[in-house]
C-alpha atoms as a PDB file:
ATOM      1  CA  UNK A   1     -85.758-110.244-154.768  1.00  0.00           C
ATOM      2  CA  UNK A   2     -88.949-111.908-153.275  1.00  0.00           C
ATOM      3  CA  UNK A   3     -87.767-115.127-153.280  1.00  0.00           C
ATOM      4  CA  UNK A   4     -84.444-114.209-151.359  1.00  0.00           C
ATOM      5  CA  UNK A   5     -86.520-112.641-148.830  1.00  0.00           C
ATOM      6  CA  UNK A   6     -88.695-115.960-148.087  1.00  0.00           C
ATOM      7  CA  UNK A   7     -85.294-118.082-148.027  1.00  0.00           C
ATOM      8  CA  UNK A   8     -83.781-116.111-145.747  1.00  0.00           C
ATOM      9  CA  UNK A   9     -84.130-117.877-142.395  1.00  0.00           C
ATOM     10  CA  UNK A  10     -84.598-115.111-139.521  1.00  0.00           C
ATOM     11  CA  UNK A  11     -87.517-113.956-141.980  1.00  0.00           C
ATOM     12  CA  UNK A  12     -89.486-117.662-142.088  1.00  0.00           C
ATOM     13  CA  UNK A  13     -89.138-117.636-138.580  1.00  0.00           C
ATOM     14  CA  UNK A  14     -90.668-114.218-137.957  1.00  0.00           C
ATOM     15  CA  UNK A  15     -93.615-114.596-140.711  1.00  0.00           C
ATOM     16  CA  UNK A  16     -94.165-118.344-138.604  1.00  0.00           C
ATOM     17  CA  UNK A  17     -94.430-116.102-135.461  1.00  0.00           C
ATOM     18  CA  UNK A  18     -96.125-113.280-136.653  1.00  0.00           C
ATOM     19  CA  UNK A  19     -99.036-115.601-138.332  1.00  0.00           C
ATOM     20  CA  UNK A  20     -99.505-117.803-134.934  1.00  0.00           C
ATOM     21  CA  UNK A  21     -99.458-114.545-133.103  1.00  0.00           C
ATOM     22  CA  UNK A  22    -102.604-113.099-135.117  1.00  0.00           C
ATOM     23  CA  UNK A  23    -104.500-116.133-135.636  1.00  0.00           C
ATOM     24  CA  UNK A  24    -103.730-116.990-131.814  1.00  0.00           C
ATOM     25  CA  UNK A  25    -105.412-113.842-130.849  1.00  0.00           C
ATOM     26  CA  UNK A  26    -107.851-113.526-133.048  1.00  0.00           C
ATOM     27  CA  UNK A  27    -109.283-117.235-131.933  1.00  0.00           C
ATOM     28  CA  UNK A  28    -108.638-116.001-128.152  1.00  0.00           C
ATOM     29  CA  UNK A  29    -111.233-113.121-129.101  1.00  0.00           C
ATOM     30  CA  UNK A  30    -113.650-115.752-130.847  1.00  0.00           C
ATOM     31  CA  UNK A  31    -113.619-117.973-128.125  1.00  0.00           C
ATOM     32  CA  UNK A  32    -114.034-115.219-124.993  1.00  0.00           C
ATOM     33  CA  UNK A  33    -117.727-115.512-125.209  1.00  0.00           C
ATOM     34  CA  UNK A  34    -117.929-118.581-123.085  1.00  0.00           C
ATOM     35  CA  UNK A  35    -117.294-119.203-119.702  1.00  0.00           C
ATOM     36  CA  UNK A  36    -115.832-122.492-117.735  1.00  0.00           C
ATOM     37  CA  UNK A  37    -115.513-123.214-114.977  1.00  0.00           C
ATOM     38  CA  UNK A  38    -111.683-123.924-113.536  1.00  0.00           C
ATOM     39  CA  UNK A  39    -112.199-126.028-110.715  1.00  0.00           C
ATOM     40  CA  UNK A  40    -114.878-128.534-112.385  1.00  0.00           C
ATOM     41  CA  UNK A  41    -111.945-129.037-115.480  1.00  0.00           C
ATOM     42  CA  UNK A  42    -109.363-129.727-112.800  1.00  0.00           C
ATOM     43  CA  UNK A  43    -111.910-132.865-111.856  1.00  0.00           C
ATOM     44  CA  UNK A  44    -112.334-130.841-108.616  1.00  0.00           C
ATOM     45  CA  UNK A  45    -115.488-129.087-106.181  1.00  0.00           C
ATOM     46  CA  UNK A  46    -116.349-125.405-106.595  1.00  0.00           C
ATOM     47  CA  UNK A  47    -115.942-123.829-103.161  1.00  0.00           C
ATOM     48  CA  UNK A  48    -117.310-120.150-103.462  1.00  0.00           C
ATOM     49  CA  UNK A  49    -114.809-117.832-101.212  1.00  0.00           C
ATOM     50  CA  UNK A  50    -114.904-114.090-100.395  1.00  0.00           C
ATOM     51  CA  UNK A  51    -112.557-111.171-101.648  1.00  0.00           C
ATOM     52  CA  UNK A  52    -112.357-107.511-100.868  1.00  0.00           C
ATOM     53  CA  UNK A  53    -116.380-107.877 -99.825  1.00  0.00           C
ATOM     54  CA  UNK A  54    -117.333-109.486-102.401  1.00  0.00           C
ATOM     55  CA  UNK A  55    -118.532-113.083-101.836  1.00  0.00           C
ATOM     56  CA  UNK A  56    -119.881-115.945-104.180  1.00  0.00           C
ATOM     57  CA  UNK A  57    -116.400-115.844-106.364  1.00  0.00           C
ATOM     58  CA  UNK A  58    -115.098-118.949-108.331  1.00  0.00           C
ATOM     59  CA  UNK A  59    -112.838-119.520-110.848  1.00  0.00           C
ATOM     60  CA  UNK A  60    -115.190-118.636-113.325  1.00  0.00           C
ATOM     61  CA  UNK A  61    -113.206-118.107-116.738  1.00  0.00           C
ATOM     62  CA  UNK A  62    -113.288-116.841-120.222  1.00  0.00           C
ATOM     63  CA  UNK A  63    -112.256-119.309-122.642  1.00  0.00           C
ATOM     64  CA  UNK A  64    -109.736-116.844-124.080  1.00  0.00           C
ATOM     65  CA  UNK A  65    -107.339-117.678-121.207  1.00  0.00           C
ATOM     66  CA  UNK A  66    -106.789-120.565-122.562  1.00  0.00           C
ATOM     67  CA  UNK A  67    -104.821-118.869-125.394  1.00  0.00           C
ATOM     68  CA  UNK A  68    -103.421-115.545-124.223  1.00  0.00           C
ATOM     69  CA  UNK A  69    -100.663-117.226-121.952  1.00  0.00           C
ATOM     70  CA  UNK A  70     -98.701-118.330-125.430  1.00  0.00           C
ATOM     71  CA  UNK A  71     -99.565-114.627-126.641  1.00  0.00           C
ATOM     72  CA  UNK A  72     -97.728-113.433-124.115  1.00  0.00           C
ATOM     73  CA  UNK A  73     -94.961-116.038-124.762  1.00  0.00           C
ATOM     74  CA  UNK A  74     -95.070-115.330-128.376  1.00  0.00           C
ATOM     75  CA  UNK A  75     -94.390-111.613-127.718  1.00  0.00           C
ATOM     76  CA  UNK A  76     -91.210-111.979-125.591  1.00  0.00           C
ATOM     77  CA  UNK A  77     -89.220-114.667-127.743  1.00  0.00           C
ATOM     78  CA  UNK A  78     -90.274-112.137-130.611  1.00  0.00           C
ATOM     79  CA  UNK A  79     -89.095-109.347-128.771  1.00  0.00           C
ATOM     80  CA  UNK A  80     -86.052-111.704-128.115  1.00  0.00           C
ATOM     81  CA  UNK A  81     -85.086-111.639-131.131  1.00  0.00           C
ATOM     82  CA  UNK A  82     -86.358-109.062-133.548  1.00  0.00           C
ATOM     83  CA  UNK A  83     -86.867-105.846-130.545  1.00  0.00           C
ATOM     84  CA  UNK A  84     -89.560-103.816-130.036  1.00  0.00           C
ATOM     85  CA  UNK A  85     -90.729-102.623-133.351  1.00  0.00           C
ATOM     86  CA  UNK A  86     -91.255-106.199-134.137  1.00  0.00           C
ATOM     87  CA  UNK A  87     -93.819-106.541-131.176  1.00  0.00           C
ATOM     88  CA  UNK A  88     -95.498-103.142-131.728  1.00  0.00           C
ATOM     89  CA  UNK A  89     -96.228-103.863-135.245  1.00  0.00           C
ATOM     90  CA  UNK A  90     -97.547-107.697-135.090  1.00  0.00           C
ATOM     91  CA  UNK A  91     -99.583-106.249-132.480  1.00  0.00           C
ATOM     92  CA  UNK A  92    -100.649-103.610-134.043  1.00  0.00           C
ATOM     93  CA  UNK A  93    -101.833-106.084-136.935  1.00  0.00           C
ATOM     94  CA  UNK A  94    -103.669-108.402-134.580  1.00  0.00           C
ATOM     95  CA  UNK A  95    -105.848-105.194-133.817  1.00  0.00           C
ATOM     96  CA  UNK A  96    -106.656-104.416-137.073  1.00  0.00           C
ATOM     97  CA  UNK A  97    -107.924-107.834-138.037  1.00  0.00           C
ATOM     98  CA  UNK A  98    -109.469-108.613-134.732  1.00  0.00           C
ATOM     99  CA  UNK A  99    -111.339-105.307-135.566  1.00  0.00           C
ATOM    100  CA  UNK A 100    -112.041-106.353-138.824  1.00  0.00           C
ATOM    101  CA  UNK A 101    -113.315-109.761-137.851  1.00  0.00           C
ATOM    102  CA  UNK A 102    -116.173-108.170-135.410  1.00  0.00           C
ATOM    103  CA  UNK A 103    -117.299-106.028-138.201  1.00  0.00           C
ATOM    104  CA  UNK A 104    -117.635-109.101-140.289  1.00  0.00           C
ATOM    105  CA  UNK A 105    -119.317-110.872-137.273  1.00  0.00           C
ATOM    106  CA  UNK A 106    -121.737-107.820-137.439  1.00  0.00           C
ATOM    107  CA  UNK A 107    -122.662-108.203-140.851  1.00  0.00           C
ATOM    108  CA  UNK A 108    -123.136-111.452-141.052  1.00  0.00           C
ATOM    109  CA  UNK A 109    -125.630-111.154-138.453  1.00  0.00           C
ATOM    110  CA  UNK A 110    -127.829-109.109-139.671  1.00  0.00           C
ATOM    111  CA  UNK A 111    -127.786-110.072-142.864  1.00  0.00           C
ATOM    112  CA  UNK A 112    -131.669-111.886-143.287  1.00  0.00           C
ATOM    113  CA  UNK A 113    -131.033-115.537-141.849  1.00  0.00           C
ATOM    114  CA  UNK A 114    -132.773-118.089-143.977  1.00  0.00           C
ATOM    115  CA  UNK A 115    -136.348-119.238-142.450  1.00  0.00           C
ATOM    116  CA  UNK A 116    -137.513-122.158-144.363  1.00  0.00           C
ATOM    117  CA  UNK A 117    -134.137-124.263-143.124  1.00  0.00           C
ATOM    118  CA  UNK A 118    -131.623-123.076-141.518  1.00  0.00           C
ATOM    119  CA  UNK A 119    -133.185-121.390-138.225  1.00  0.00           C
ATOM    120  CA  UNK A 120    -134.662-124.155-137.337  1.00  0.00           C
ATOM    121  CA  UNK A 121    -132.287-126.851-138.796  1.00  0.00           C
ATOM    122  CA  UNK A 122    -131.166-127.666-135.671  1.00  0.00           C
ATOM    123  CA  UNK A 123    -133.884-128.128-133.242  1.00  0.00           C
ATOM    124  CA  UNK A 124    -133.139-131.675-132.901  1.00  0.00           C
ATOM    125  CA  UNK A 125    -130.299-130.767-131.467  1.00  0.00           C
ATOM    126  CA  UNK A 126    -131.860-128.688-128.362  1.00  0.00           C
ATOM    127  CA  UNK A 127    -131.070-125.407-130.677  1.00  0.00           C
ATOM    128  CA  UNK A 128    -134.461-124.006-131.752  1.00  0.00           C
ATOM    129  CA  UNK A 129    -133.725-120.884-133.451  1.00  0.00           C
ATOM    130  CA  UNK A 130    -130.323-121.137-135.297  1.00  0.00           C
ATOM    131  CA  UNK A 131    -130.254-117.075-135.801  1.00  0.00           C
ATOM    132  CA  UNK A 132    -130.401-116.437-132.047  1.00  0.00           C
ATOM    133  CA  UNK A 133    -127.709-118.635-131.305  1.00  0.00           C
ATOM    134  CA  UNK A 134    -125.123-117.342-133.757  1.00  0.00           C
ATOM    135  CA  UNK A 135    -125.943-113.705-132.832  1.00  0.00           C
ATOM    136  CA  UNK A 136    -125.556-114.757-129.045  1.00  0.00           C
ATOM    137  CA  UNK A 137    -122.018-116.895-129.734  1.00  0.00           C
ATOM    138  CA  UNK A 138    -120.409-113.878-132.536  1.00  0.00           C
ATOM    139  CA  UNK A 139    -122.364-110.819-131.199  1.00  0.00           C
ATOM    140  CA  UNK A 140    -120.487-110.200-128.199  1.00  0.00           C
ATOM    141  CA  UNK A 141    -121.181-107.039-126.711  1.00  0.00           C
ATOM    142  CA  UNK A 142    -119.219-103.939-127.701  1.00  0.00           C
ATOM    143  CA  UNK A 143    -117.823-102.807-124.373  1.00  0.00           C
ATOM    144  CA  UNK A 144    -115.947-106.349-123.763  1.00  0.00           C
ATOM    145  CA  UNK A 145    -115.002-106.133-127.576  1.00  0.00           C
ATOM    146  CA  UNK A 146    -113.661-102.702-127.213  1.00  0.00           C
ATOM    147  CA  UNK A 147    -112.542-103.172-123.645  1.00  0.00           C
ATOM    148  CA  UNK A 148    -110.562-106.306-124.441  1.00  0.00           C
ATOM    149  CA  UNK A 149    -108.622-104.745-127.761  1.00  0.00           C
ATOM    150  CA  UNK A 150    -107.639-102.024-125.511  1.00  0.00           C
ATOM    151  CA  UNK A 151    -106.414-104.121-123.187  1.00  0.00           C
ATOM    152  CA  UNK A 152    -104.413-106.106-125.295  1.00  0.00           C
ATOM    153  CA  UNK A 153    -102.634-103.229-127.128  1.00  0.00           C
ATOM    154  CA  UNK A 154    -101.580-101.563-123.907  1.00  0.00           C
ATOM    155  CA  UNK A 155    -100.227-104.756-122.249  1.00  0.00           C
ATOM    156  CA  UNK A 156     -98.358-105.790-125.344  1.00  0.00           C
ATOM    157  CA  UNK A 157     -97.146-102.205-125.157  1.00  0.00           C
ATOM    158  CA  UNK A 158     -95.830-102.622-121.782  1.00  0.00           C
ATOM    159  CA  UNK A 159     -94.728-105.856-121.797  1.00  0.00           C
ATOM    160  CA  UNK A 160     -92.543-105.128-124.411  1.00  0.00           C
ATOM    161  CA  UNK A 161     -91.293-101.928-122.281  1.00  0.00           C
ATOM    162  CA  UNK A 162     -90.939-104.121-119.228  1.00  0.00           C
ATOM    163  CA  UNK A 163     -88.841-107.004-120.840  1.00  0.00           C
ATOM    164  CA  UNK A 164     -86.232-104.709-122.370  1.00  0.00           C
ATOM    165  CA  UNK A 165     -85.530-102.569-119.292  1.00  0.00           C
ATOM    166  CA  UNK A 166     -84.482-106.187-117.247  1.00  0.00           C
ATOM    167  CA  UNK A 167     -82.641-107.524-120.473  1.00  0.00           C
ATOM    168  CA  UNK A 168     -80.423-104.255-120.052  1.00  0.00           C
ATOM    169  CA  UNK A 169     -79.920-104.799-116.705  1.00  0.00           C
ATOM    170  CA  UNK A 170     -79.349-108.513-116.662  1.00  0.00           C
ATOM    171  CA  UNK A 171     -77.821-108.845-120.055  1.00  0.00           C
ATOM    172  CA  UNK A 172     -78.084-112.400-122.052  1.00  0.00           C
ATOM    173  CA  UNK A 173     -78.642-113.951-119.095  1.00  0.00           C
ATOM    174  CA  UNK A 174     -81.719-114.704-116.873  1.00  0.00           C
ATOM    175  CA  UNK A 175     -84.388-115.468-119.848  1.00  0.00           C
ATOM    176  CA  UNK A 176     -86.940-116.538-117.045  1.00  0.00           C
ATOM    177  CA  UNK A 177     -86.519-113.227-115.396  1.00  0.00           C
ATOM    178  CA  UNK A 178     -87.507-111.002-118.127  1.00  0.00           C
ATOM    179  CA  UNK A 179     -90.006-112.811-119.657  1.00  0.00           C
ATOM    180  CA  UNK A 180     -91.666-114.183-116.363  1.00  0.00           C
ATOM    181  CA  UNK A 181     -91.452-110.394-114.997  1.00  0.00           C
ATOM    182  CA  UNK A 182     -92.997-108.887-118.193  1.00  0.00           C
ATOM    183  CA  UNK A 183     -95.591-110.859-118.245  1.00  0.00           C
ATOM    184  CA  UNK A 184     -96.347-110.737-114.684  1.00  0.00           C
ATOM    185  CA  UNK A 185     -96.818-106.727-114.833  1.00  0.00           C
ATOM    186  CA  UNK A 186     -98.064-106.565-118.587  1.00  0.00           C
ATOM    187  CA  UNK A 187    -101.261-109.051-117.308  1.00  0.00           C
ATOM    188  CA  UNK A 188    -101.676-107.460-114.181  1.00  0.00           C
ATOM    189  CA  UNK A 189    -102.680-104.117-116.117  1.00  0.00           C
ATOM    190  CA  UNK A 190    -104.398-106.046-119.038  1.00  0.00           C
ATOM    191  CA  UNK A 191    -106.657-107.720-116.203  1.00  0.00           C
ATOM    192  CA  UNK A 192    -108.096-104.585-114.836  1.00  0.00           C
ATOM    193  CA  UNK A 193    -108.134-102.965-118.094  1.00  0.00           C
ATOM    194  CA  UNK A 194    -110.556-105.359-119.743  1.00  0.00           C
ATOM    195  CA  UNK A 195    -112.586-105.468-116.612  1.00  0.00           C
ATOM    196  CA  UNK A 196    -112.495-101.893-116.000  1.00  0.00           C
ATOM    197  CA  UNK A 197    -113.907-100.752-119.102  1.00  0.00           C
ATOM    198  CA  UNK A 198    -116.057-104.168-120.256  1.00  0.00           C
ATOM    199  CA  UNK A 199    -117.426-104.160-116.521  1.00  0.00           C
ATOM    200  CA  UNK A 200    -117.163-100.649-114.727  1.00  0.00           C
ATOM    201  CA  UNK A 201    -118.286 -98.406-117.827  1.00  0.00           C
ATOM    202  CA  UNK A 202    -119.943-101.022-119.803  1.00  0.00           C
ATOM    203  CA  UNK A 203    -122.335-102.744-117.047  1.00  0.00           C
ATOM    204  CA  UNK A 204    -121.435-100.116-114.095  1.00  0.00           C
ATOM    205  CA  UNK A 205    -119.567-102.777-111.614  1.00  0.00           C
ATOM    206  CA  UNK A 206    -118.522-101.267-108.364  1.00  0.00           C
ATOM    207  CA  UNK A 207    -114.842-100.952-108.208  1.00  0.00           C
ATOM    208  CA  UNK A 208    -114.757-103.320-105.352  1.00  0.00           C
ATOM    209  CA  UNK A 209    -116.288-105.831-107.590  1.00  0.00           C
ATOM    210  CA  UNK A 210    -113.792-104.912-110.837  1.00  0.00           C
ATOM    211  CA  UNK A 211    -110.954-105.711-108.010  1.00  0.00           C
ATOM    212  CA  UNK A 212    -111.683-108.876-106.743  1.00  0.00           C
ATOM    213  CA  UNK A 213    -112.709-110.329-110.103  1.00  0.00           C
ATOM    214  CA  UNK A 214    -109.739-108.885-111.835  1.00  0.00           C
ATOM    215  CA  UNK A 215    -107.744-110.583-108.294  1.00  0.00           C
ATOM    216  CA  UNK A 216    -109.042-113.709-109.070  1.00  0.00           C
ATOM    217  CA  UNK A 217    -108.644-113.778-112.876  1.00  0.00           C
ATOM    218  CA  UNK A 218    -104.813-112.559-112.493  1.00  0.00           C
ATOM    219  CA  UNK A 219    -104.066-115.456-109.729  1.00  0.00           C
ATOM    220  CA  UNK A 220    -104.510-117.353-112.659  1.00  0.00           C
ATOM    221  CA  UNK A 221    -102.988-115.767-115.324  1.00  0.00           C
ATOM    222  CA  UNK A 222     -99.682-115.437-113.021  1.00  0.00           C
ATOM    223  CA  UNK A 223     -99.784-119.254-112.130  1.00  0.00           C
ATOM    224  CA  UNK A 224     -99.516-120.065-115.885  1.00  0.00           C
ATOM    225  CA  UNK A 225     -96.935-117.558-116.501  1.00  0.00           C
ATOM    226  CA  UNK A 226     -94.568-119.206-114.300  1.00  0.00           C
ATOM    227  CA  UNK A 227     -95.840-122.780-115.432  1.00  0.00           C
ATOM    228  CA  UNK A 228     -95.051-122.066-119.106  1.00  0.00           C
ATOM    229  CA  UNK A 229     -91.867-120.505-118.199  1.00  0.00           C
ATOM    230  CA  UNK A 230     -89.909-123.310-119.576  1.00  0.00           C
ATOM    231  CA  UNK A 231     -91.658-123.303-122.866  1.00  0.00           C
ATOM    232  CA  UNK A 232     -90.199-120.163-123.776  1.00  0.00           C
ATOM    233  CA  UNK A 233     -86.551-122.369-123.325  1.00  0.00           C
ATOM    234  CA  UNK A 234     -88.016-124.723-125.788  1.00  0.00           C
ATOM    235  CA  UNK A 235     -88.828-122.018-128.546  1.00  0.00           C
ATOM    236  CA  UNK A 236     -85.584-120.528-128.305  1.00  0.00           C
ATOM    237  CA  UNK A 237     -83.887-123.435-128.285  1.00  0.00           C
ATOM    238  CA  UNK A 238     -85.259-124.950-130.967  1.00  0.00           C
ATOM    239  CA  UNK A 239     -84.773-120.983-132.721  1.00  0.00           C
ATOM    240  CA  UNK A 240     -81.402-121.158-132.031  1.00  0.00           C
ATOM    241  CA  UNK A 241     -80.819-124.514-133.317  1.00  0.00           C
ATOM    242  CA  UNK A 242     -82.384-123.754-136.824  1.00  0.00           C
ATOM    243  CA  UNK A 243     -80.163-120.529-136.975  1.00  0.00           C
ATOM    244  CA  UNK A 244     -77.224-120.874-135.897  1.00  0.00           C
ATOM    245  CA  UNK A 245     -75.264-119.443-132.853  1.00  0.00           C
ATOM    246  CA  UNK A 246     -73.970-116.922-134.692  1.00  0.00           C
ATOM    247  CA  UNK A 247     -76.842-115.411-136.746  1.00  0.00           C
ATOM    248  CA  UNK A 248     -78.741-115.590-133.080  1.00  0.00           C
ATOM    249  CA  UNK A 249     -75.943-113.431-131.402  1.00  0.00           C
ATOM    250  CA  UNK A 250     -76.139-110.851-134.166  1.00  0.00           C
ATOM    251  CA  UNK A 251     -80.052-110.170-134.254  1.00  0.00           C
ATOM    252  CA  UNK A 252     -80.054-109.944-130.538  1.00  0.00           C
ATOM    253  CA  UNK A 253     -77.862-107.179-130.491  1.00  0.00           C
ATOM    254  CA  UNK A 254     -79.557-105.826-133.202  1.00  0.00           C
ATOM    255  CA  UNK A 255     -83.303-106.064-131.315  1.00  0.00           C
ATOM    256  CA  UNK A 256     -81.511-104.371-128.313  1.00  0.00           C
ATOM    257  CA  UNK A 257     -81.054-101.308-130.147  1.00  0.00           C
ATOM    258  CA  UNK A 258     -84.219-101.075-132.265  1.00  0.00           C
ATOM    259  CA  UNK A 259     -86.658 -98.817-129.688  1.00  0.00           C
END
């Protein structure tokens, strides 16, 4: 029985999707802690401009967003072709063992670092105290760990709400549309989300201040929706051409009526 299950095609490709989905987010998560600067990795000058009152803002960004673009891709060609259910549930997973992973994080550091070595095994390097440095780069504080989960699971949420309500209006047709247009609204909540409670509840941020960063962080996030736009063709094609045109045209119809 288990080995008809792993040949069968439409399940490979899910498993591939579902795995890349997880570990995607989970490194996405891992990574958030630092910060970059846009401008200086385009090769270009930092010019500081003014939003909503608040002045001094750059494109100043988490690391993360250098992932959660192909999460978001990820989520509509699975939605594509396995529905709803299908999105909900590898979503639901990538909480869990994002979750999971923090907890880990957690334990490992507090468990008693080792003095005689490894604290200061690095000095050379311009690290001094090895301890302090992994509890600064894993020990991320709990309101942007909690804020960002939540975040996540309601964007995926909608996203996947979004995306169906154009496919049945627009039919087969118009991939761009619905995927583009998910993402566009599902990011625009998961921006202000994140902020709101990492920022507003977590570090008490004026709203002002939660509104022009979140501005700022969605410009971006919206740019490289539409850039990656025609990566999504690429995935499906290259779906499409490993199932068959047939096989394709049956588990669409099929994801259109799983809710």
């Amino acid at each position: 029985m288990i080995h008809k299950i792993l040949a069968d095609k439409p399940t490979k490709v899910f498993l591939l999707m579902a795995c890349f989905f997880v570990a995607n987010a989970l490194i996405a998560e891992c990574i958030g802690g630092k910060l970059f600067s846009l401008e200086a990795a385009l090769g270009m000058v930092q010019h500081p401009f003014s939003l909503l009152g608040e002045d001094g803002l750059t494109y100043t960004l988490t690391a993360g967003v250098l992932l959660w673009p192909l999460e978001f891709i990820m989520t509509d060609v699975v939605n594509e072709y396995y529905g709803p259910k299908a999105v909900r549930r590898i979503s639901y997973i990538a909480v869990g063992l994002i979750s999971y992973a923090f907890i880990m994080f957690f334990l490992a550091i507090k468990v008693p670092a080792e003095k005689s070595f490894w604290i200061g095994s690095q000095a050379n390097e311009g690290v001094p105290d090895m301890q302090a440095a992994f509890s600064s780069i894993f020990g991320q504080g709990m309101w942007i760990i909690f804020g960002s989960l939540i975040a996540f699971l309601v964007s995926q949420i909608l996203d996947v709400w979004v995306f169906h309500r154009i496919k049945k209006i627009t039919g087969e047709k118009k991939v761009w549309l619905r995927a583009t247009g998910s993402t566009l609204v599902s990011q625009l909540i998961d921006s202000f989300v994140v902020l709101f409670i990492a920022f507003k509840l977590g570090r008490g941020w004026s709203y002002q201040r939660v509104l022009a960063v979140g501005l700022v962080n969605y410009s971006y996030k919206a740019t490289m929706a539409i850039v990656l736009t025609p990566l999504i063709y690429l995935i499906e094609g290259a779906i499409e051409r490993y199932l068959g045109e047939e096989r394709v045209r049956e588990m669409k119809a099929a994801a259109m009526t799983v809710e």
